[in-house]
C-alpha atoms as a PDB file:
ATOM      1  CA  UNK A   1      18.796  -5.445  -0.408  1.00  0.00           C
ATOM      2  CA  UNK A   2      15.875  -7.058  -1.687  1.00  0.00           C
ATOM      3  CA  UNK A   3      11.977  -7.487  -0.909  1.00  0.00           C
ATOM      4  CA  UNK A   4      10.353 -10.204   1.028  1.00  0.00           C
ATOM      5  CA  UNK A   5       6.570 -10.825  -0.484  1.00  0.00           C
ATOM      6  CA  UNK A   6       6.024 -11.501   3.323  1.00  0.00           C
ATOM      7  CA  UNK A   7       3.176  -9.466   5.510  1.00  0.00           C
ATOM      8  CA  UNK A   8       3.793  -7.998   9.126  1.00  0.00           C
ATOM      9  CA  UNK A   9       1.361  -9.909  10.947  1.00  0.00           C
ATOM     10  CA  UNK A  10      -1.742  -8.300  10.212  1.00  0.00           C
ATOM     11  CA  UNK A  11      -3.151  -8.319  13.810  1.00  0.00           C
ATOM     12  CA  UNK A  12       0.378  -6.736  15.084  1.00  0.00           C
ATOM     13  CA  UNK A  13      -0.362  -3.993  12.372  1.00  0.00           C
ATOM     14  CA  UNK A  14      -4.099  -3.344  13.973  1.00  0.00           C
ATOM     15  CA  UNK A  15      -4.291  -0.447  15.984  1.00  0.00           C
ATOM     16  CA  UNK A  16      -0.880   1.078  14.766  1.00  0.00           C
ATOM     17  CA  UNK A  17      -0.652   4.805  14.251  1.00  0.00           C
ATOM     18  CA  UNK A  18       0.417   6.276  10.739  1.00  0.00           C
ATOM     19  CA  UNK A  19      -0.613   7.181   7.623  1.00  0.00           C
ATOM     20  CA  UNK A  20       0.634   9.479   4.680  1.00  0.00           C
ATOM     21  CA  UNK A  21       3.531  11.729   4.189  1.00  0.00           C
ATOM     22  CA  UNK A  22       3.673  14.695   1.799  1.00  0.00           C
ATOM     23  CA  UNK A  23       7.065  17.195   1.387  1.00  0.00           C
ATOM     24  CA  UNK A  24       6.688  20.359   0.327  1.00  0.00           C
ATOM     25  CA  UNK A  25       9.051  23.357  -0.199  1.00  0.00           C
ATOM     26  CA  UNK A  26       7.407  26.595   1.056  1.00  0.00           C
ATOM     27  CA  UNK A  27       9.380  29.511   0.179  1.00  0.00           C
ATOM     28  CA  UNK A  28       7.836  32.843   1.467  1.00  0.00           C
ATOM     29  CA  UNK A  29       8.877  36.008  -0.675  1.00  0.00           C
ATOM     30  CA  UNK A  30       9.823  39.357   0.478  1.00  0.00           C
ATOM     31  CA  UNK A  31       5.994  40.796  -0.214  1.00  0.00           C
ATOM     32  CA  UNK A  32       4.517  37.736   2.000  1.00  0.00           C
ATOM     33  CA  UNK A  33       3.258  35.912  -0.790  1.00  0.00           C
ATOM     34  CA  UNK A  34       4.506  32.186  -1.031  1.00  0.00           C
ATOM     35  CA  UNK A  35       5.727  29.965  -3.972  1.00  0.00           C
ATOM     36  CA  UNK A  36       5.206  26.184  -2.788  1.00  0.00           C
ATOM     37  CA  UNK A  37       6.554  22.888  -5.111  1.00  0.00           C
ATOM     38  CA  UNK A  38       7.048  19.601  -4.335  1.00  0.00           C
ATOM     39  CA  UNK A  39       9.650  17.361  -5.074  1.00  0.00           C
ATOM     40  CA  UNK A  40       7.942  14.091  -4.758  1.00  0.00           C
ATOM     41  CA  UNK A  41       5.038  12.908  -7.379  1.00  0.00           C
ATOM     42  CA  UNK A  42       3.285   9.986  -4.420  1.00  0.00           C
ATOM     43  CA  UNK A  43       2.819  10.884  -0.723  1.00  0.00           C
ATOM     44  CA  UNK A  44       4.842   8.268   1.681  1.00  0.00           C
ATOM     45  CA  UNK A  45       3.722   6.418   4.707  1.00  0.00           C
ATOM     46  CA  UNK A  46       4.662   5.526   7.547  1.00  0.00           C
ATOM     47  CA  UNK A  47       3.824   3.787  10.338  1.00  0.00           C
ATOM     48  CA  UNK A  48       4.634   2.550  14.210  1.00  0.00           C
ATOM     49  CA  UNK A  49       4.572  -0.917  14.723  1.00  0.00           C
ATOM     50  CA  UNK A  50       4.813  -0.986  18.332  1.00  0.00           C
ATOM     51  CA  UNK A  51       1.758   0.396  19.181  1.00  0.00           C
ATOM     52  CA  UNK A  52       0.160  -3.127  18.177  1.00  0.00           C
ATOM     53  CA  UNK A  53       2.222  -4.981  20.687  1.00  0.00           C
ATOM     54  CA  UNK A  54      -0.443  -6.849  23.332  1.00  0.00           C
ATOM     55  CA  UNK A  55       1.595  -9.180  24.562  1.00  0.00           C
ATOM     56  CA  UNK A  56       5.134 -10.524  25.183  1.00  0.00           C
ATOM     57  CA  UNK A  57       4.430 -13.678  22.489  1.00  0.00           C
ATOM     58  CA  UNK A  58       4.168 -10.052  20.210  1.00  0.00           C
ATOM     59  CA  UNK A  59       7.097  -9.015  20.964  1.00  0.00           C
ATOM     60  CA  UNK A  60       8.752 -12.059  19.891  1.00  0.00           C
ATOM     61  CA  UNK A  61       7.021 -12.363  16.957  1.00  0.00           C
ATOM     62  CA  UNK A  62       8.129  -9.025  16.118  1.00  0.00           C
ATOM     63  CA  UNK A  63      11.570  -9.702  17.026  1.00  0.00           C
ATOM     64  CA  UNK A  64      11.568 -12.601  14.756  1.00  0.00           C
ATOM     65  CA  UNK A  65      10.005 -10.727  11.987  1.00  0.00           C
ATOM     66  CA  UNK A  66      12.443  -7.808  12.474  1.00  0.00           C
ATOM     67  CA  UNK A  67      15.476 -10.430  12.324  1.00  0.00           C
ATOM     68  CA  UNK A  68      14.200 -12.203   9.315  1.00  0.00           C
ATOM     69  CA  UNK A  69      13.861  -9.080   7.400  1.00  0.00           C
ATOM     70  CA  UNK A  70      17.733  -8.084   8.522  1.00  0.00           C
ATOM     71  CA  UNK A  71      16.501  -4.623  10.121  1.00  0.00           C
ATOM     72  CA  UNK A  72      16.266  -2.107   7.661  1.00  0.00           C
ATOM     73  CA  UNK A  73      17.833  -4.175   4.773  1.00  0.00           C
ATOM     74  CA  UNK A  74      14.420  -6.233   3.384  1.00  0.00           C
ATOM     75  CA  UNK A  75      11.519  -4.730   2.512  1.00  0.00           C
ATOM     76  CA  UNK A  76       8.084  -5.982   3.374  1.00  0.00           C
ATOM     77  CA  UNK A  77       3.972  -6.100   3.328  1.00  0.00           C
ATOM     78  CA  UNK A  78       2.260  -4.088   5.399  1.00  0.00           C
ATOM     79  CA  UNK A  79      -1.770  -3.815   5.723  1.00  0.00           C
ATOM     80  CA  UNK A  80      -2.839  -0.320   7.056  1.00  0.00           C
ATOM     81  CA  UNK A  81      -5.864  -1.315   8.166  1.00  0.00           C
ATOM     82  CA  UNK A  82      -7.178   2.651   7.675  1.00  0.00           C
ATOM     83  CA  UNK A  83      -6.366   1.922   3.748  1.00  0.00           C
ATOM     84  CA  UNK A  84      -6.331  -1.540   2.289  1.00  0.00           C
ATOM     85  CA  UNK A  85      -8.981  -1.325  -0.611  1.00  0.00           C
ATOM     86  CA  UNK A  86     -10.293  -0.265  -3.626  1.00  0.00           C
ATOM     87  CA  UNK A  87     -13.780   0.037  -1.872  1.00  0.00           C
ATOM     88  CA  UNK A  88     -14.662   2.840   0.646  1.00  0.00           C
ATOM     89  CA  UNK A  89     -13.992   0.579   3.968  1.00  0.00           C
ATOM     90  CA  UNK A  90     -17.513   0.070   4.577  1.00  0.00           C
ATOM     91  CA  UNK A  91     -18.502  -1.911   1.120  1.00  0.00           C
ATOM     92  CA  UNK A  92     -17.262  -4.751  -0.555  1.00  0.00           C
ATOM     93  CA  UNK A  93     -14.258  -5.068  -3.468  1.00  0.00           C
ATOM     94  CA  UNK A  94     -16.158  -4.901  -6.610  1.00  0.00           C
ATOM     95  CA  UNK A  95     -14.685  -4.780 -10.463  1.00  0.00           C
ATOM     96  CA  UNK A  96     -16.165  -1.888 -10.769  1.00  0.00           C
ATOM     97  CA  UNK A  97     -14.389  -0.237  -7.605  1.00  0.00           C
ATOM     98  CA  UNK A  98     -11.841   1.792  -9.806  1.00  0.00           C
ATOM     99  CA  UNK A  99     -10.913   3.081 -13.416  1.00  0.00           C
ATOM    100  CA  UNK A 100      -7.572   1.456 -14.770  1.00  0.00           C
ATOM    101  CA  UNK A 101      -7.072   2.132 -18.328  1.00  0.00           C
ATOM    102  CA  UNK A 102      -9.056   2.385 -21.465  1.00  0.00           C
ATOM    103  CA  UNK A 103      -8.701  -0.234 -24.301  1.00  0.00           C
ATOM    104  CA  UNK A 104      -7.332   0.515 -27.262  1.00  0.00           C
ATOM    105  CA  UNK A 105      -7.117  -2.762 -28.563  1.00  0.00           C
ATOM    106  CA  UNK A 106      -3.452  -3.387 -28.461  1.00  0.00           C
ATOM    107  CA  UNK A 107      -2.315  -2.571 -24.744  1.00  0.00           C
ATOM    108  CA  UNK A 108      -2.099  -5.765 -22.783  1.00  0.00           C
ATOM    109  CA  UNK A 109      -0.666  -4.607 -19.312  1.00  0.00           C
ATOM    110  CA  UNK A 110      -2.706  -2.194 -16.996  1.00  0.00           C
ATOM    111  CA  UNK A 111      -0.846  -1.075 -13.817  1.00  0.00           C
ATOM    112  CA  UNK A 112      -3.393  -1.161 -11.072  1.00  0.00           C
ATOM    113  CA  UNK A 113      -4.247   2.630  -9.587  1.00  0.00           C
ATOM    114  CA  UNK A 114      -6.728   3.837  -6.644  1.00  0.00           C
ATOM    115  CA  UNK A 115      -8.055   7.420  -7.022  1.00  0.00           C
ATOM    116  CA  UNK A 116      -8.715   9.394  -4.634  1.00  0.00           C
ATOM    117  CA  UNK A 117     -11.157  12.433  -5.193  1.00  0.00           C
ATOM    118  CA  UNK A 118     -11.837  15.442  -3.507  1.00  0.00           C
ATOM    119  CA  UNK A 119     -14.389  17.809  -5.389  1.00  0.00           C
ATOM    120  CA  UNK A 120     -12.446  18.336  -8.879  1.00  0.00           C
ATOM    121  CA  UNK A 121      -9.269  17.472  -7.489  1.00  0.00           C
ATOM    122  CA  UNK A 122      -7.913  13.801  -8.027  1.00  0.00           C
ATOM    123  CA  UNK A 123      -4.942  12.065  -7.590  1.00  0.00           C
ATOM    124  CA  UNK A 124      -3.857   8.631  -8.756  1.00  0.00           C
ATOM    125  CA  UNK A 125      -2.091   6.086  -6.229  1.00  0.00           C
ATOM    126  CA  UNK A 126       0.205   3.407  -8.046  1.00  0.00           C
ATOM    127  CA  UNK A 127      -0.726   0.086  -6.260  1.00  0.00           C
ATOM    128  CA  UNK A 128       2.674  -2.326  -6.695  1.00  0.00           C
ATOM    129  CA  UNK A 129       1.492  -4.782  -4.056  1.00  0.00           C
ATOM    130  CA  UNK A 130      -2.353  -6.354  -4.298  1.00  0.00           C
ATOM    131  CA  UNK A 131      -3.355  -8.881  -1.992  1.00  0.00           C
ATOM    132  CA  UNK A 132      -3.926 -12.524  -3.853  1.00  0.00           C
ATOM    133  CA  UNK A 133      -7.079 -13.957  -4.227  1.00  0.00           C
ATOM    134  CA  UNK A 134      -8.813 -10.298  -4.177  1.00  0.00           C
ATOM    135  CA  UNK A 135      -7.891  -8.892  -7.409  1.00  0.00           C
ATOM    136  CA  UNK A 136     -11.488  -8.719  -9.880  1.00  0.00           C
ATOM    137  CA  UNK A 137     -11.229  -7.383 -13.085  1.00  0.00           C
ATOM    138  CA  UNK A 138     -13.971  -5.924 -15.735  1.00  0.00           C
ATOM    139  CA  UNK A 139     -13.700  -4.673 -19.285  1.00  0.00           C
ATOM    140  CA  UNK A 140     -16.678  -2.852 -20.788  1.00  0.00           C
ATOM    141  CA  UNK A 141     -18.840  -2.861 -17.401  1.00  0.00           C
ATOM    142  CA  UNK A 142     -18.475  -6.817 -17.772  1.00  0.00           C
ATOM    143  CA  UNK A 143     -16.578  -9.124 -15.218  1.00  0.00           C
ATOM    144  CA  UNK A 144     -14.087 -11.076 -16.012  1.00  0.00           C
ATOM    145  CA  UNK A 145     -12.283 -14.482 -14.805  1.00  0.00           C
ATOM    146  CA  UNK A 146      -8.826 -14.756 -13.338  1.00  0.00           C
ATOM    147  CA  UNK A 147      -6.556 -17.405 -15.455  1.00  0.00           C
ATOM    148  CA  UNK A 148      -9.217 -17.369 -18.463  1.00  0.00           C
ATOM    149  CA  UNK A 149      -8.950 -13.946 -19.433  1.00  0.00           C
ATOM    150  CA  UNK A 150      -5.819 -11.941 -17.335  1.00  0.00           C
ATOM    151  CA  UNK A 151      -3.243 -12.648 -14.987  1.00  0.00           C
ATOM    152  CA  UNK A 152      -1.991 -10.817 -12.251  1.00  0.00           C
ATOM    153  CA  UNK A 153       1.801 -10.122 -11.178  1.00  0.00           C
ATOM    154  CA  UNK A 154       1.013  -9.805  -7.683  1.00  0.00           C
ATOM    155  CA  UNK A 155       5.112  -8.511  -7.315  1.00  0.00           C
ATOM    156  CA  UNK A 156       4.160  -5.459  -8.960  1.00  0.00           C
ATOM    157  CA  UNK A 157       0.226  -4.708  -9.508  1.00  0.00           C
ATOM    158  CA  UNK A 158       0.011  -5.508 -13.304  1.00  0.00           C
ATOM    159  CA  UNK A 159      -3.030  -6.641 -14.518  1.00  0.00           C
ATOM    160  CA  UNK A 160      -2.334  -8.846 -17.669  1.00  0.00           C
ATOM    161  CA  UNK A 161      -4.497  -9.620 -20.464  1.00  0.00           C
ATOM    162  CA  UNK A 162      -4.629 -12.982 -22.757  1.00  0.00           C
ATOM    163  CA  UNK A 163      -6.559 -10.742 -25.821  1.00  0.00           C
ATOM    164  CA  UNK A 164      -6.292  -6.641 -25.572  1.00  0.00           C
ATOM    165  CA  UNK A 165      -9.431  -4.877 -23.846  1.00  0.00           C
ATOM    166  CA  UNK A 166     -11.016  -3.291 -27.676  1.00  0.00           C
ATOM    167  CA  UNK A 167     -10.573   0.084 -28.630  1.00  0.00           C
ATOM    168  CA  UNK A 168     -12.177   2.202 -25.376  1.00  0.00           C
ATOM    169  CA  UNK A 169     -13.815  -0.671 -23.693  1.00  0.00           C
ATOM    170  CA  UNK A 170     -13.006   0.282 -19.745  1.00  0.00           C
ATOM    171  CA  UNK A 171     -10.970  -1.615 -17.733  1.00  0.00           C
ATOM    172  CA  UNK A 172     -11.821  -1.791 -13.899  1.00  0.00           C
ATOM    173  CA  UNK A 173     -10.680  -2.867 -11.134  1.00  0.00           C
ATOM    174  CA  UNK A 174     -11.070  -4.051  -7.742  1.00  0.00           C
ATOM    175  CA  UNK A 175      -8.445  -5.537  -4.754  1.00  0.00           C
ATOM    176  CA  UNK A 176      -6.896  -5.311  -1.487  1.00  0.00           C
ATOM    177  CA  UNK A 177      -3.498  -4.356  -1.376  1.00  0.00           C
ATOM    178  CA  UNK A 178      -0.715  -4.266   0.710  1.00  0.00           C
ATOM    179  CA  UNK A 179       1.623  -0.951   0.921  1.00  0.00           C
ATOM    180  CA  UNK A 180       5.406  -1.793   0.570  1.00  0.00           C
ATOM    181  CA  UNK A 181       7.520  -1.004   3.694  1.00  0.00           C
ATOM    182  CA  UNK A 182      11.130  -1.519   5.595  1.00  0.00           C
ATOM    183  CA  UNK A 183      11.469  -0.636   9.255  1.00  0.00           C
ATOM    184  CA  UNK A 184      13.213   2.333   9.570  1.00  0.00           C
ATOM    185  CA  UNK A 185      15.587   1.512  12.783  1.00  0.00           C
ATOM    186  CA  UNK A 186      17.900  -1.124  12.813  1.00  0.00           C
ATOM    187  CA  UNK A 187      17.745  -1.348  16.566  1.00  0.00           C
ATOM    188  CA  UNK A 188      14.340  -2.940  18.650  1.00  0.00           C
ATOM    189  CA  UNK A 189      14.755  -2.168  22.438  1.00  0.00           C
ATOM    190  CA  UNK A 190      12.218  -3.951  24.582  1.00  0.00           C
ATOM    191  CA  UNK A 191      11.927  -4.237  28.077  1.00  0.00           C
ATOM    192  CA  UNK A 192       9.592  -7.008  30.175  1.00  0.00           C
ATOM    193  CA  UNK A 193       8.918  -4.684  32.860  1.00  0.00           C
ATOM    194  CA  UNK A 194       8.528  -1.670  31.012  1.00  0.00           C
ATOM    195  CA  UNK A 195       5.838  -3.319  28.206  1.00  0.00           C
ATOM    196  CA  UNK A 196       3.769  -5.237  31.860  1.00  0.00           C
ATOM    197  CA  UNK A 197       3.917  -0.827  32.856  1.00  0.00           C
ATOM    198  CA  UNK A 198       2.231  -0.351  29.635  1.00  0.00           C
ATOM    199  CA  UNK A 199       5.168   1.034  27.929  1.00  0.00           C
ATOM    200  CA  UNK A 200       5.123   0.026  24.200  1.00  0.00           C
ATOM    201  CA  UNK A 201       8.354  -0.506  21.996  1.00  0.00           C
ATOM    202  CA  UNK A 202       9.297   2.467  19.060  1.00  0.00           C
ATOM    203  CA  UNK A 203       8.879   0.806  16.071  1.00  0.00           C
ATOM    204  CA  UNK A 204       8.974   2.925  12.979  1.00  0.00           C
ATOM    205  CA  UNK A 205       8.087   1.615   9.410  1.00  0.00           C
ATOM    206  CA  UNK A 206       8.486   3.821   6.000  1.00  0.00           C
ATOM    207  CA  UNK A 207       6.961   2.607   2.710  1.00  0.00           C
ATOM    208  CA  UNK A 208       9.400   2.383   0.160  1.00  0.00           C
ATOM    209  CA  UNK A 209       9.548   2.668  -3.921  1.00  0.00           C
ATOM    210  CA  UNK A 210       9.397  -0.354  -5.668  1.00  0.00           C
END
């Protein structure tokens, strides 16, 4: 198996339903209280591709897509369009969008994270896959330029500095990103008469761990 740095078409991913997954183990003891835990540290998504579907020259771009990527075998981009930013949805990326490390002048590397906050709850989203050509970075509440003072592995959302940020200078961040995904069928059944009826094709994708 591997992972294609390839994105579903992003106007095939418009309009599709999905969004995240959380397990939880809910054991309820004998005097009705409950004991809950969780296994996983990072919700999951996933998502149905075939509710994009407009058109038959969809559906055999999505057939094409699907065969390229071997069914479930390759992994893939995926933009959910509910979820693709550092920014809330209605504002631009800025550097300043999110909080991705503190200097201490020797660190290098800073994994790019979105937080999500909910009164004094938080929780901290790894983000492997950023979208090229949005990625802006700031150190100390100043901005600074891609190639002259970081690079980015867009593979696996590391932000990485020429010189160390200095000790507890802020690094920020700001970026699209993609989330990474395999379908999660190897079989695509289609039908021209059904899809003219309005019937649309079950196409389910699951983020994976990379």
């Amino acid at each position: 198996m591997a992972f294609h740095e390839v994105r579903f078409p992003a106007n095939l991913s418009f309009g599709s339903i999905g969004g995240p997954e959380r397990r939880t183990d809910v054991v309820t003891l004998t005097n009705g209280f409950e004991e809950r835990n969780t296994p996983w540290a990072h919700a999951r998504r996933r998502y149905d591709a075939g509710v994009g579907m407009r058109s038959l020259d969809d559906i055999e771009t999505l057939i094409a897509f699907f065969e390229a990527r071997q069914g479930q075998l390759h992994g893939f981009r995926w933009k959910d369009w509910s979820d693709f930013k550092s920014s809330v949805a209605s504002a631009e990326v800025d550097f300043r969008d999110q909080v991705i490390g503190v200097g201490d002048s020797v660190q290098t590397a800073f994994p790019l994270l979105k937080t999500y906050q909910s009164g004094e709850q938080s929780y901290g989203r790894p983000i492997s896959k950023p979208v090229a050509g949005t990625v802006r970075i700031g150190v100390a509440d100043s901005e600074q330029q891609e190639a002259v003072h970081y690079t980015v592995d867009l593979a696996h959302g590391l932000v990485m500095f020429n010189d160390p940020p200095g000790l507890g200078e802020e690094v920020s961040a700001g970026f699209e990103f993609d989330v990474p995904v395999r379908f999660d069928t190897d079989r695509i059944q289609t039908s021209v008469a059904s899809f003219q009826a309005g019937d649309m094709p079950n196409v389910p994708v699951v983020e994976v761990r990379v």
